[in-house]
N, C-alpha and C. Protein backbone atom coordinates (compact mmCIF):
# COMPACT_ATOMS: atom_id res chain seq x y z
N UNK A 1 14.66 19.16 15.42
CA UNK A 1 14.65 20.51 15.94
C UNK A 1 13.82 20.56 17.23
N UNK A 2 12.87 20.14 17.32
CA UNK A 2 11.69 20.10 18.27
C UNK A 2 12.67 19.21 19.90
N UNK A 3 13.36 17.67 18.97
CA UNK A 3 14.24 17.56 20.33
C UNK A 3 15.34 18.18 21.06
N UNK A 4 15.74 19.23 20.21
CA UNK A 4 16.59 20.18 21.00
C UNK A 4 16.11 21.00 21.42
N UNK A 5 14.95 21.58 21.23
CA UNK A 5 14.63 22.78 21.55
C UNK A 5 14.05 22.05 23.09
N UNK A 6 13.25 20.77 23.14
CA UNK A 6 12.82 20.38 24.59
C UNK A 6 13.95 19.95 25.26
N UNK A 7 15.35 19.50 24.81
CA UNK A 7 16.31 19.61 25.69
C UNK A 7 16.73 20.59 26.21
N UNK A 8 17.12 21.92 25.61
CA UNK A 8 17.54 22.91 25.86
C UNK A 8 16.50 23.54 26.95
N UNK A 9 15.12 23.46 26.92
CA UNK A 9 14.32 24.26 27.77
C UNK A 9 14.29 23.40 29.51
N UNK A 10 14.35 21.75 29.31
CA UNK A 10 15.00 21.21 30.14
C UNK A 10 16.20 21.30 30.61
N UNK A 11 17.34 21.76 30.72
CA UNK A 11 18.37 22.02 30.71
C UNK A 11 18.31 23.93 31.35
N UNK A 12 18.14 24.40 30.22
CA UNK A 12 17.59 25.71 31.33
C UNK A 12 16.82 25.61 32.92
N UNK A 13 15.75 24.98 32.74
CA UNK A 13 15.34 24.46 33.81
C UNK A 13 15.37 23.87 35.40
N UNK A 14 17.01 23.50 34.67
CA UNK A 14 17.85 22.77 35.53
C UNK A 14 17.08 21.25 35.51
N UNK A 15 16.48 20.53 34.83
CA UNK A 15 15.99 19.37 35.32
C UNK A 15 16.85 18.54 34.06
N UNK A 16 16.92 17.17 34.29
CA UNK A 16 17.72 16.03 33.60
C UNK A 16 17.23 15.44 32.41
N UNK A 17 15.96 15.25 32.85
CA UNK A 17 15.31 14.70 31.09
C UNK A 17 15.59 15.15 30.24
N UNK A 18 15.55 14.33 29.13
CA UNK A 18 15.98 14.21 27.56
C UNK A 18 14.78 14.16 27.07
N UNK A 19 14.62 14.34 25.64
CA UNK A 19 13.58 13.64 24.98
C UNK A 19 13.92 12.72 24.39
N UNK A 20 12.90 11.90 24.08
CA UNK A 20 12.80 10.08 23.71
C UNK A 20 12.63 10.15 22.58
N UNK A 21 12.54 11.10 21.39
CA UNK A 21 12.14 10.69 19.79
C UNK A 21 12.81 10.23 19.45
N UNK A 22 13.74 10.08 19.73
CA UNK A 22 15.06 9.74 18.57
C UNK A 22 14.94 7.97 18.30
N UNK A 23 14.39 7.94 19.99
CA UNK A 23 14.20 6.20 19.85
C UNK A 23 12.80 5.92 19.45
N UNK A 24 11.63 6.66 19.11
CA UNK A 24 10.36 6.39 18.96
C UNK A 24 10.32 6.35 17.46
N UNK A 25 9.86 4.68 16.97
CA UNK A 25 9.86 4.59 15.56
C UNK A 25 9.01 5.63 15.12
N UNK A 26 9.04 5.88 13.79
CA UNK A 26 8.13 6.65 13.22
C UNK A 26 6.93 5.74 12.65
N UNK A 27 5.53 6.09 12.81
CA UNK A 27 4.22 5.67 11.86
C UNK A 27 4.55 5.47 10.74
N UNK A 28 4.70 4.09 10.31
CA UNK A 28 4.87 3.73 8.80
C UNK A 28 5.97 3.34 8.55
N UNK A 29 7.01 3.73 9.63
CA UNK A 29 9.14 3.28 8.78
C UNK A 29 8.85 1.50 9.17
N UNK A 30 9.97 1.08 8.14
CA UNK A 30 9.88 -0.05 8.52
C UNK A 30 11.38 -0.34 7.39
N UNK A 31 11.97 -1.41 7.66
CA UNK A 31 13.57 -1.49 6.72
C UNK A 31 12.76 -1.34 4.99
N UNK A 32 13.56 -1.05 4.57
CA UNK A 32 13.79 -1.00 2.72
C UNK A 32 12.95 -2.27 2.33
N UNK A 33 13.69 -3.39 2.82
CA UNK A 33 13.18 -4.98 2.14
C UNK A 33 11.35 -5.03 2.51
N UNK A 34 11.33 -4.72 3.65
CA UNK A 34 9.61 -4.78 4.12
C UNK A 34 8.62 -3.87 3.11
N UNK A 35 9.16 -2.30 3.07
CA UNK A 35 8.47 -1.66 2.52
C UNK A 35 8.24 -1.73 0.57
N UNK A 36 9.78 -2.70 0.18
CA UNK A 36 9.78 -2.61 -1.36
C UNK A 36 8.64 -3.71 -1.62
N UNK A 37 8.23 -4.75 -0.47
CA UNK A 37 6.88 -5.79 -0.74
C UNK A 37 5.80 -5.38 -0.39
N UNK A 38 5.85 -3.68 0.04
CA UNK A 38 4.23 -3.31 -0.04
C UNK A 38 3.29 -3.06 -1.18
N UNK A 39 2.17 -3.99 -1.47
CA UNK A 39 1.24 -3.91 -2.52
C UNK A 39 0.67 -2.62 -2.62
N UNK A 40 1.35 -1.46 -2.56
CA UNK A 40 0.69 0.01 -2.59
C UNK A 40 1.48 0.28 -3.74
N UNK A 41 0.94 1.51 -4.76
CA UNK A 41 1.93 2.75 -5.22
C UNK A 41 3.06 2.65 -4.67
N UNK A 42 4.54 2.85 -5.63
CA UNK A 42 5.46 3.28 -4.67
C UNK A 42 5.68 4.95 -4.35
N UNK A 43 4.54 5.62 -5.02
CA UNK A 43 5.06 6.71 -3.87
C UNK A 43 3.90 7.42 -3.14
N UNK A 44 2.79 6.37 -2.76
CA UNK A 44 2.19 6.50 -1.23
C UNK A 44 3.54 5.47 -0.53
N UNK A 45 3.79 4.56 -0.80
CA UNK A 45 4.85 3.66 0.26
C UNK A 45 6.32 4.48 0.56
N UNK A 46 6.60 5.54 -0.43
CA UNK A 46 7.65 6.73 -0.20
C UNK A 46 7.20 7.72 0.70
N UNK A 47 5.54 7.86 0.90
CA UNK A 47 5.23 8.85 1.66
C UNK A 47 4.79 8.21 3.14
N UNK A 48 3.80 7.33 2.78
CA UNK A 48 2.90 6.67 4.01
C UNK A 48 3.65 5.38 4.50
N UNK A 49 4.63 4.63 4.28
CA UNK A 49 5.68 3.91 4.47
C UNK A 49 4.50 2.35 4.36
N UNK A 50 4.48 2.12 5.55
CA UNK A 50 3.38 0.42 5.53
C UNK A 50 1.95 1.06 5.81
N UNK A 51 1.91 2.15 5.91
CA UNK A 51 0.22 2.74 5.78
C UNK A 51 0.13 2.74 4.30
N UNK A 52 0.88 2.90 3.80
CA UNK A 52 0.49 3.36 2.21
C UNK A 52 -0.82 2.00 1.59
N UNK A 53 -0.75 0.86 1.62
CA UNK A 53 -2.14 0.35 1.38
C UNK A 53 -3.02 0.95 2.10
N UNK A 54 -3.24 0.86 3.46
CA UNK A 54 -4.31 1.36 3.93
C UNK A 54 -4.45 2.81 3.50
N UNK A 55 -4.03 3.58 2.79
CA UNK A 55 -4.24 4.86 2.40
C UNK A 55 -4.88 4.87 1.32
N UNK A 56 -4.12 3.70 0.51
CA UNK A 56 -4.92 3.97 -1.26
C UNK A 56 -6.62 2.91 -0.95
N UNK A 57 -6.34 2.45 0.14
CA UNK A 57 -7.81 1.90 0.27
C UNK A 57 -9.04 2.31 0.33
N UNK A 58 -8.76 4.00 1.22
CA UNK A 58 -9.64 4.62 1.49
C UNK A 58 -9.87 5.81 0.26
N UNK A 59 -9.29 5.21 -0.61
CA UNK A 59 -10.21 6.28 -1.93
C UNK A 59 -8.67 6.54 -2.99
N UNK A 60 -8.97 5.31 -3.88
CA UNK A 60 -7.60 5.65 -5.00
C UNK A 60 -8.02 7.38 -6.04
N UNK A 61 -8.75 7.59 -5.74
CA UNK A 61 -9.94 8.64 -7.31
C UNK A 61 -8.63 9.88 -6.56
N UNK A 62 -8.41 10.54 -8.02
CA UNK A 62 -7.45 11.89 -7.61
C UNK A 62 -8.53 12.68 -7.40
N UNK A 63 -7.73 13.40 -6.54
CA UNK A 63 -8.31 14.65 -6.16
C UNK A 63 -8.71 15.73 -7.39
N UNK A 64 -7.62 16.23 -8.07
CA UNK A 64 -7.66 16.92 -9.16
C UNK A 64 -6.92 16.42 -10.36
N UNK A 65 -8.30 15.83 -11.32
CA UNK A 65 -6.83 15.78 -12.63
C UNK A 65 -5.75 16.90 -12.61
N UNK A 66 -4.07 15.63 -13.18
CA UNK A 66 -3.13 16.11 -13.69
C UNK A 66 -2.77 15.70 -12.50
N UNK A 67 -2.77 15.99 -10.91
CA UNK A 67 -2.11 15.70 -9.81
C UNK A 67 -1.96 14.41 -9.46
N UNK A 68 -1.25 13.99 -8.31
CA UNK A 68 -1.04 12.53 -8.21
C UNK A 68 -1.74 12.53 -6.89
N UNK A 69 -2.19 13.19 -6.11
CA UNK A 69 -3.28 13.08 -4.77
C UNK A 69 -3.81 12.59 -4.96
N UNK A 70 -4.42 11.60 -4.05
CA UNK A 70 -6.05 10.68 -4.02
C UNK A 70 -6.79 11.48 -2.63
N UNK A 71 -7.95 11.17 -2.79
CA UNK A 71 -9.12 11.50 -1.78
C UNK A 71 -8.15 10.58 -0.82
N UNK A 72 -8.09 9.10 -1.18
CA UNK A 72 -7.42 8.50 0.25
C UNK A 72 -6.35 9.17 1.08
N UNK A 73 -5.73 9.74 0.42
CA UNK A 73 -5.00 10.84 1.34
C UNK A 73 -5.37 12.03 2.69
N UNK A 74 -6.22 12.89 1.67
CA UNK A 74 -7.10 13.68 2.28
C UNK A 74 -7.84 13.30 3.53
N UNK A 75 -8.68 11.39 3.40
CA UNK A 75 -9.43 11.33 3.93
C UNK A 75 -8.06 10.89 5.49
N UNK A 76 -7.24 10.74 4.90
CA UNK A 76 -5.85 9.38 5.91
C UNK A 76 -5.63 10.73 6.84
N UNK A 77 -5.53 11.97 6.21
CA UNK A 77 -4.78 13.24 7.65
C UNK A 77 -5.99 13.03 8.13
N UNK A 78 -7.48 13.27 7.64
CA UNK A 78 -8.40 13.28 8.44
C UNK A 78 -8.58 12.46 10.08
N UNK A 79 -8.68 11.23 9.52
CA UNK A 79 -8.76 10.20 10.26
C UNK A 79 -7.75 9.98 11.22
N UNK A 80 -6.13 9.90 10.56
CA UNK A 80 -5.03 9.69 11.37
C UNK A 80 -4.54 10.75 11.92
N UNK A 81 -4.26 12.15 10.76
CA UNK A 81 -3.10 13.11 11.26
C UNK A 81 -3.87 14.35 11.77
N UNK A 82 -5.15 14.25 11.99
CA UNK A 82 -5.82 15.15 12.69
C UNK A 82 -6.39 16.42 12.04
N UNK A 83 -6.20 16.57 10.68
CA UNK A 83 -6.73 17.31 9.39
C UNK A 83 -7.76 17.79 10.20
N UNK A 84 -8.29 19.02 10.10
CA UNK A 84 -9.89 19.44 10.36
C UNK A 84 -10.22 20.45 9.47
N UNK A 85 -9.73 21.35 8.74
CA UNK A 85 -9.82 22.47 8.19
C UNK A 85 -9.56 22.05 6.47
N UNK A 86 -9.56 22.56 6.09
CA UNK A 86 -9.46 22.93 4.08
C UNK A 86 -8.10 23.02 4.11
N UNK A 87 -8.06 24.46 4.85
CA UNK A 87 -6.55 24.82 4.67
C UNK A 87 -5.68 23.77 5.46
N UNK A 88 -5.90 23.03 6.69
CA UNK A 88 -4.92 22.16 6.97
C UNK A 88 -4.86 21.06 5.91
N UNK A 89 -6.03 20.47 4.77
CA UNK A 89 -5.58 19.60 4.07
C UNK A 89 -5.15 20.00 2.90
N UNK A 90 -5.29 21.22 2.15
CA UNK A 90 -4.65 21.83 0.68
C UNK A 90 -3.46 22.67 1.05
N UNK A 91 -3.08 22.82 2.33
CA UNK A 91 -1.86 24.08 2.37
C UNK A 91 -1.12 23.50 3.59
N UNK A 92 -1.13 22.07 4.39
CA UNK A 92 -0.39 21.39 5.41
C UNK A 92 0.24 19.91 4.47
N UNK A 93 -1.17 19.07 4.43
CA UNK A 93 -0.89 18.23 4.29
C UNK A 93 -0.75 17.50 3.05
N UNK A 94 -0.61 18.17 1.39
CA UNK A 94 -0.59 17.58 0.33
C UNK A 94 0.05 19.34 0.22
N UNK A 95 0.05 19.47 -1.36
CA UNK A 95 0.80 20.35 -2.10
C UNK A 95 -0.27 20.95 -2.72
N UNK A 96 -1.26 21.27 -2.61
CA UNK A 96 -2.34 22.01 -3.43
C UNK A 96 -2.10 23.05 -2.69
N UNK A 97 -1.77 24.08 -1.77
CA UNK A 97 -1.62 25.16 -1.19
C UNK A 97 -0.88 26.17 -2.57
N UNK A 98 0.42 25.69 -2.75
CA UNK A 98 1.46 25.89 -3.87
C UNK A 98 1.04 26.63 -5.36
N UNK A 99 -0.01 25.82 -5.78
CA UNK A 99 -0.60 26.41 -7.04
C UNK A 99 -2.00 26.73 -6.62
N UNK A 100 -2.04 28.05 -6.66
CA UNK A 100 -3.34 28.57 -5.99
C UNK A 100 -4.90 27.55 -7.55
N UNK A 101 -4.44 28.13 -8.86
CA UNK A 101 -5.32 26.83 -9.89
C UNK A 101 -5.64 25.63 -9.18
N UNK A 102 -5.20 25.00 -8.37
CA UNK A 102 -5.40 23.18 -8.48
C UNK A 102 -5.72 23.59 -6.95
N UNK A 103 -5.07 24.47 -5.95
CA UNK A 103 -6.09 24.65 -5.10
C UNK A 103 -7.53 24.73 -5.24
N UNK A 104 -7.96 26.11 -4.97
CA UNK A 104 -9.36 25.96 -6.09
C UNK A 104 -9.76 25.00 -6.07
N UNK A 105 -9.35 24.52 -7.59
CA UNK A 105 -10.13 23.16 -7.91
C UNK A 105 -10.31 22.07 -7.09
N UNK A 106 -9.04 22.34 -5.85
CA UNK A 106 -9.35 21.24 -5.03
C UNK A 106 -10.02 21.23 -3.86
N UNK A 107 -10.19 22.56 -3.86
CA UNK A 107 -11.65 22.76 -2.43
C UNK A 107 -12.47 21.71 -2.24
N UNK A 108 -13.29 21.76 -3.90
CA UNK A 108 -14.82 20.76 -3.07
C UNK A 108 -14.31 19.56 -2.57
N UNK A 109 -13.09 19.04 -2.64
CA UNK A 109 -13.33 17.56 -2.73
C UNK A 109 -12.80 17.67 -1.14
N UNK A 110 -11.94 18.68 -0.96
CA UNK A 110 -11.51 18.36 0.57
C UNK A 110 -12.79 19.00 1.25
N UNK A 111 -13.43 19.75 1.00
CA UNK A 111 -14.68 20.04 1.74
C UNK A 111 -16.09 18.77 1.48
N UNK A 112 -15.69 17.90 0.80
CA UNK A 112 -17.07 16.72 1.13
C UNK A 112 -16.21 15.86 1.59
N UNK A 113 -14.51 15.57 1.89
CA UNK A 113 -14.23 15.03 2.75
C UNK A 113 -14.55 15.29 3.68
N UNK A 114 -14.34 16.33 4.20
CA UNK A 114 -14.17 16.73 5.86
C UNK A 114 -15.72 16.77 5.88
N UNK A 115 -17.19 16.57 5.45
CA UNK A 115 -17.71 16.80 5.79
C UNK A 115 -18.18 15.35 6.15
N UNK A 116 -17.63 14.45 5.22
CA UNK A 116 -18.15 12.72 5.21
C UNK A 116 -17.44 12.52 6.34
N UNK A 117 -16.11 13.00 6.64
CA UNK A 117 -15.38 11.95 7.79
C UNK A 117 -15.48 12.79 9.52
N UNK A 118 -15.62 14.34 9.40
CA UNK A 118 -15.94 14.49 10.92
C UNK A 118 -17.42 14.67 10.99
């Protein structure tokens, strides 16, 4: 969506450029055969593709019993995807937004993340 919408505003514009995503691998893709020999979870390696070890490295402990989140997650938007807020890590970047219960419960832990990692 994002590359049409910068074609189209180029194009209004009158100028020629395209955008380039289409050819810019994504962080983490890599073929089927590479990713089924990653020593991670398979579903950090469904989410984080060849980051997924380096994700469960930085903290396997769940966030909230019953959920399948780890702190390594939390801490991975931090570090990588630019996380700064509570709400960008319980209501962007994992699924604790959804059930306001396991939100909650999952405040403190994203708040002594964000306080250990910025």
């Amino acid at each position: 969506m994002a590359e049409e919408a910068v074609d189209a505003v180029v194009e209004r514009l009158g100028g020629t450029a395209r955008s380039t995503t289409a050819r810019l691998p994504l962080v983490g893709a890599a073929p089927r055969i590479a990713l089924d020999a990653l020593p991670a979870p398979a579903r950090l390696v469904a989410r984080y593709g060849t980051e997924a070890a380096d994700v469960e490295a930085l903290g396997p402990d769940l966030v909230v019993a019953g959920r399948p989140e780890t702190v390594g997650e939390l801490r991975f938007a931090v570090r990588a995807e630019g996380a700064r807020t509570v709400a960008d890590l319980l209501d962007r970047r994992t699924r604790f937004g959804l059930v306001p219960e396991d939100r909650a419960r999952a405040v403190p832990v994203a708040e002594q993340v964000l306080a250990d990692e910025l």
